[in-house]
N, C-alpha and C. Protein backbone atom coordinates (compact mmCIF):
# COMPACT_ATOMS: atom_id res chain seq x y z
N UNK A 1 5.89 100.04 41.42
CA UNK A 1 4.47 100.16 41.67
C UNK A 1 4.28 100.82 43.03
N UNK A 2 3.15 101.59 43.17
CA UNK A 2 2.89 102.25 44.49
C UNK A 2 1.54 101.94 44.84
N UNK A 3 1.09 101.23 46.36
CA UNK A 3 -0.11 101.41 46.69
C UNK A 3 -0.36 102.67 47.36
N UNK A 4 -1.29 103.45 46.74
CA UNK A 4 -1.55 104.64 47.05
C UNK A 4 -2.49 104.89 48.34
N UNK A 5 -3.10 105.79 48.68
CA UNK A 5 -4.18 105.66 50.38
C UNK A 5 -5.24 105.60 50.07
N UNK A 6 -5.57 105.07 49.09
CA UNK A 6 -7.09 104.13 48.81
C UNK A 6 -7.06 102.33 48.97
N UNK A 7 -5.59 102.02 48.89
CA UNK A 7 -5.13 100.85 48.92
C UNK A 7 -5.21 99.53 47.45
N UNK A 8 -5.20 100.99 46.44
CA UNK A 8 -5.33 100.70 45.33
C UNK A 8 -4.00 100.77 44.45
N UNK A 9 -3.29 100.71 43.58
CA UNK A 9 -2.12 100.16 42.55
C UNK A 9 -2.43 101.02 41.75
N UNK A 10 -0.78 101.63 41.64
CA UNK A 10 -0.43 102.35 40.36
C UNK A 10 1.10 101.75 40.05
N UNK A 11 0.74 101.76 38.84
CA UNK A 11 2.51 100.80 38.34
C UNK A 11 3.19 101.92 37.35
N UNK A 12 4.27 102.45 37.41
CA UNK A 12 5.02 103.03 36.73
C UNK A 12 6.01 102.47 35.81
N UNK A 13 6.12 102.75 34.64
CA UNK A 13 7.19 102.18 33.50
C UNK A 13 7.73 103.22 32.69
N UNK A 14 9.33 102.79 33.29
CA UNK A 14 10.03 103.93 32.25
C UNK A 14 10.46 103.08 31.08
N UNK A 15 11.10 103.66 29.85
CA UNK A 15 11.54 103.07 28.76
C UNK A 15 13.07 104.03 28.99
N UNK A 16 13.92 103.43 29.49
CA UNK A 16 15.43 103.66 29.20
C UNK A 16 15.79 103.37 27.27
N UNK A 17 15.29 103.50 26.58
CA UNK A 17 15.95 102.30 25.08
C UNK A 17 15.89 103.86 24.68
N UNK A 18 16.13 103.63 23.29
CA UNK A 18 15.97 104.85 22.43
C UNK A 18 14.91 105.04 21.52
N UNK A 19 13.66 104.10 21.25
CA UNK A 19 12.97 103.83 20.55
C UNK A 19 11.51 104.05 21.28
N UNK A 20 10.87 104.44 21.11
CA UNK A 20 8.85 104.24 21.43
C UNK A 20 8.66 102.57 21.55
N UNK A 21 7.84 101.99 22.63
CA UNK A 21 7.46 101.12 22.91
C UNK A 21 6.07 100.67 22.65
N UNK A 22 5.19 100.52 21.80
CA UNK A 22 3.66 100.37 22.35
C UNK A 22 3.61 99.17 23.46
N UNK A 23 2.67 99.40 24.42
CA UNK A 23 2.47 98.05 25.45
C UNK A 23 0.77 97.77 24.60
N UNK A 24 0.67 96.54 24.97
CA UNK A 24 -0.93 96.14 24.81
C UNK A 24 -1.21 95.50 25.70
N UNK A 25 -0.70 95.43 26.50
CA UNK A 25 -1.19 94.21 27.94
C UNK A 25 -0.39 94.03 28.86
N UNK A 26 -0.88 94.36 30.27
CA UNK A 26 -0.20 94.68 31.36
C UNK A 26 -0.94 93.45 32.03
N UNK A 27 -0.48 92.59 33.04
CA UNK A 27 -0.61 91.42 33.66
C UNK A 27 0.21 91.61 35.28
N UNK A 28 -0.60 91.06 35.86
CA UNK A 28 0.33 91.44 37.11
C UNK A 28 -0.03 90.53 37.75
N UNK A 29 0.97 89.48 38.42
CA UNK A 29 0.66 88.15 39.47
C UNK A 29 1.32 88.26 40.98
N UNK A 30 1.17 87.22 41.80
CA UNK A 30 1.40 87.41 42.53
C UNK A 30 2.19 85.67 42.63
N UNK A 31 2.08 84.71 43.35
CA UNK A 31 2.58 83.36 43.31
C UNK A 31 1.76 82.51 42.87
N UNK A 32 0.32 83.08 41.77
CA UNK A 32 -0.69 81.98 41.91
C UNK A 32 -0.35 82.34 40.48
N UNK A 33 -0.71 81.16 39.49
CA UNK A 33 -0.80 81.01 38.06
C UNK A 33 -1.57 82.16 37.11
N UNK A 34 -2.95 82.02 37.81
CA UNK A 34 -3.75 82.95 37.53
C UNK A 34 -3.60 84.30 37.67
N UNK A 35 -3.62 85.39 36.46
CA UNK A 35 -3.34 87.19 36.74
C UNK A 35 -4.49 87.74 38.08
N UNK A 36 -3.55 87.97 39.25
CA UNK A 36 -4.16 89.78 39.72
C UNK A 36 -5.49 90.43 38.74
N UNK A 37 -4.23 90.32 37.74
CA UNK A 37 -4.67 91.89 37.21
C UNK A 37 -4.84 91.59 35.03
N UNK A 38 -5.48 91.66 34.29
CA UNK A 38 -4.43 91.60 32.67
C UNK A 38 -5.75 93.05 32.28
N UNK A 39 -5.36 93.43 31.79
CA UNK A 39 -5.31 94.95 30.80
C UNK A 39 -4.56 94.90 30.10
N UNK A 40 -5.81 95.13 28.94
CA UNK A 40 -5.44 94.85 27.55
C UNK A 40 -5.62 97.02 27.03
N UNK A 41 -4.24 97.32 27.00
CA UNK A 41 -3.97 98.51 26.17
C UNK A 41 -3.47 98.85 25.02
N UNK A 42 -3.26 100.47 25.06
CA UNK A 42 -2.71 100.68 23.60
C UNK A 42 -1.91 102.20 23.84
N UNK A 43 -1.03 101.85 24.98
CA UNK A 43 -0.08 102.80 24.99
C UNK A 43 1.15 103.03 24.69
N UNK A 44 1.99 104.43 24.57
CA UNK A 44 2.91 104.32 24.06
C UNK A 44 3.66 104.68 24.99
N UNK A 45 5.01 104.27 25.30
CA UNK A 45 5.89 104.84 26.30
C UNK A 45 7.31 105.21 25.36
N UNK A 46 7.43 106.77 25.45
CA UNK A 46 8.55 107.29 24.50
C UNK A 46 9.89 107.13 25.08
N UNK A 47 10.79 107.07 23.89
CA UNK A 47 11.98 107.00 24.37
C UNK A 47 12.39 107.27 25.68
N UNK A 48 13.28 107.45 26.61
CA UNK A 48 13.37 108.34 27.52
C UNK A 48 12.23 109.17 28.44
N UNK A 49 11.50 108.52 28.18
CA UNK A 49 9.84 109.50 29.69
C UNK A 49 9.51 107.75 30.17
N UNK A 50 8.26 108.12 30.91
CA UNK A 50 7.95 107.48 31.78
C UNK A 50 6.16 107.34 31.93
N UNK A 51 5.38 105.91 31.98
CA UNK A 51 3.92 105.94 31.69
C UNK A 51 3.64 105.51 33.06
N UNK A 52 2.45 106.23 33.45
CA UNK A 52 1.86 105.80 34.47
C UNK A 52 0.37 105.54 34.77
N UNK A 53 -0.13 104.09 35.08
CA UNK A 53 -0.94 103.06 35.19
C UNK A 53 -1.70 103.25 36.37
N UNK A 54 -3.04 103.87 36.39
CA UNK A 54 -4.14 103.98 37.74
C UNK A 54 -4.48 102.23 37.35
N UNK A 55 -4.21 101.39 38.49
CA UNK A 55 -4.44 100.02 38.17
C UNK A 55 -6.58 99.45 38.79
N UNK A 56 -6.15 99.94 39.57
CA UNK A 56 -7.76 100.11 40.47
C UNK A 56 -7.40 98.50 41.50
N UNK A 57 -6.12 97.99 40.88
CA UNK A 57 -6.34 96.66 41.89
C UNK A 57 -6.64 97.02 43.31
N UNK A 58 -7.36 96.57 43.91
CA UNK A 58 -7.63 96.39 45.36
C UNK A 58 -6.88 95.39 46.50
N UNK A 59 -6.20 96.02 47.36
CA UNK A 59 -5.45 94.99 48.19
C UNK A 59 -6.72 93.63 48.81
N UNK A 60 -6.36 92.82 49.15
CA UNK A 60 -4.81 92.27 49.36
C UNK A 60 -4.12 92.15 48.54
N UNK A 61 -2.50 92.57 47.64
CA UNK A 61 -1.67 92.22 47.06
C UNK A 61 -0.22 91.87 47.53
N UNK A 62 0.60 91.53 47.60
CA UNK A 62 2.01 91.49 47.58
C UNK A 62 2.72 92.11 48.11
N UNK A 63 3.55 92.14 48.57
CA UNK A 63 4.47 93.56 48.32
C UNK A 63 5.57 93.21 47.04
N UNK A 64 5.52 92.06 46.45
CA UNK A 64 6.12 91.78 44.97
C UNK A 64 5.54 91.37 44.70
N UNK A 65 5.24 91.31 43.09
CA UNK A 65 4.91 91.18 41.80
C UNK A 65 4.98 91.13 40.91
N UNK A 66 5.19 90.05 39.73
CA UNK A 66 5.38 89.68 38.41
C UNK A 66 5.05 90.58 37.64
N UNK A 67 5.21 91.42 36.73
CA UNK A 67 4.58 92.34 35.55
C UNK A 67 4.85 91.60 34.21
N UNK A 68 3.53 91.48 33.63
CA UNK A 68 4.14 90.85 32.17
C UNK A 68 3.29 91.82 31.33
N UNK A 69 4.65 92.54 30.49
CA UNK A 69 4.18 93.43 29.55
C UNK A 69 3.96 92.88 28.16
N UNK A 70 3.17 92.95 27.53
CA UNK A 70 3.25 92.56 26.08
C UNK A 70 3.24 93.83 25.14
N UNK A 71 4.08 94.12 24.31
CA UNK A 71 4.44 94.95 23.51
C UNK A 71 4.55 94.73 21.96
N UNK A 72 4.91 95.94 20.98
CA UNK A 72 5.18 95.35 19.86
C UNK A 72 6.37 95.28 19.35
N UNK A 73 7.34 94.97 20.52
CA UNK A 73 9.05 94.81 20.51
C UNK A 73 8.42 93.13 21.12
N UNK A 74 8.06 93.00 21.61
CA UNK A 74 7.96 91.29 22.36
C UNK A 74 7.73 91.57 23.54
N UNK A 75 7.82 90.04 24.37
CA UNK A 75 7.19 90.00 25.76
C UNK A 75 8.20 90.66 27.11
N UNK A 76 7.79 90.98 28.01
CA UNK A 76 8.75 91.36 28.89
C UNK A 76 8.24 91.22 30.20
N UNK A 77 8.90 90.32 31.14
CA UNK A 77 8.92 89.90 32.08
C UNK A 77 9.53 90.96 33.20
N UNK A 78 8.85 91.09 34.52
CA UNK A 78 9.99 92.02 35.74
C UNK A 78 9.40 91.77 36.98
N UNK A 79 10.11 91.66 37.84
CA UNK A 79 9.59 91.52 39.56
C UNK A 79 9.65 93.24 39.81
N UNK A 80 8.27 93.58 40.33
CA UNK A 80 7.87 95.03 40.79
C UNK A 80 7.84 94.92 42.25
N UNK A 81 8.56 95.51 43.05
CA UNK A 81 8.23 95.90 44.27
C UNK A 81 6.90 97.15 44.48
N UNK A 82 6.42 96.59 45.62
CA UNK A 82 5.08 97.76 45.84
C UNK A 82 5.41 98.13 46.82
N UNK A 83 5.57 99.76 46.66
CA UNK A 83 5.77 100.66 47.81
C UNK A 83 4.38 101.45 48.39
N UNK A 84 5.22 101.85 49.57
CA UNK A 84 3.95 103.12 49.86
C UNK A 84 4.49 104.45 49.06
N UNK A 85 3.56 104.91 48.77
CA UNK A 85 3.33 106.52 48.62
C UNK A 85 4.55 107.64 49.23
């Protein structure tokens, strides 16, 4: 993920597998129970490329973060570091 110089979130996801992924829901926490962030989509991330997410979150955030993707392979859990630009 990158906070960009609006101080706003963009999250990047590659798919290393060999197969198309649909995501439907992107979630993003921080140490509190409750989502940051949940967006509910309908994208596809192809084999081998890479999707990228204008999030609009507004700092204060993290500099880590939980991502919980929901897909139609199943759920997927990852700790995102947030960089600068």
């Amino acid at each position: 993920a990158t906070r960009n110089a609006a101080g706003t979130l963009a999250l990047s996801v590659r798919n290393s597998g060999n197969a198309h992924v649909k995501v439907t829901r992107l979630s993003l926490y921080d140490d509190a129970e409750s989502p940051l962030l949940d967006k509910a989509t309908s994208e596809y991330v192809l084999a081998g490329e890479s999707r990228e997410w204008s999030l609009g979150l507004a700092e204060p955030f993290a500099d880590r973060l939980t991502l919980h993707a929901v897909t139609h392979a199943g759920d997927h859990r990852a700790l995102v570091d947030v960089t600068e630009p």
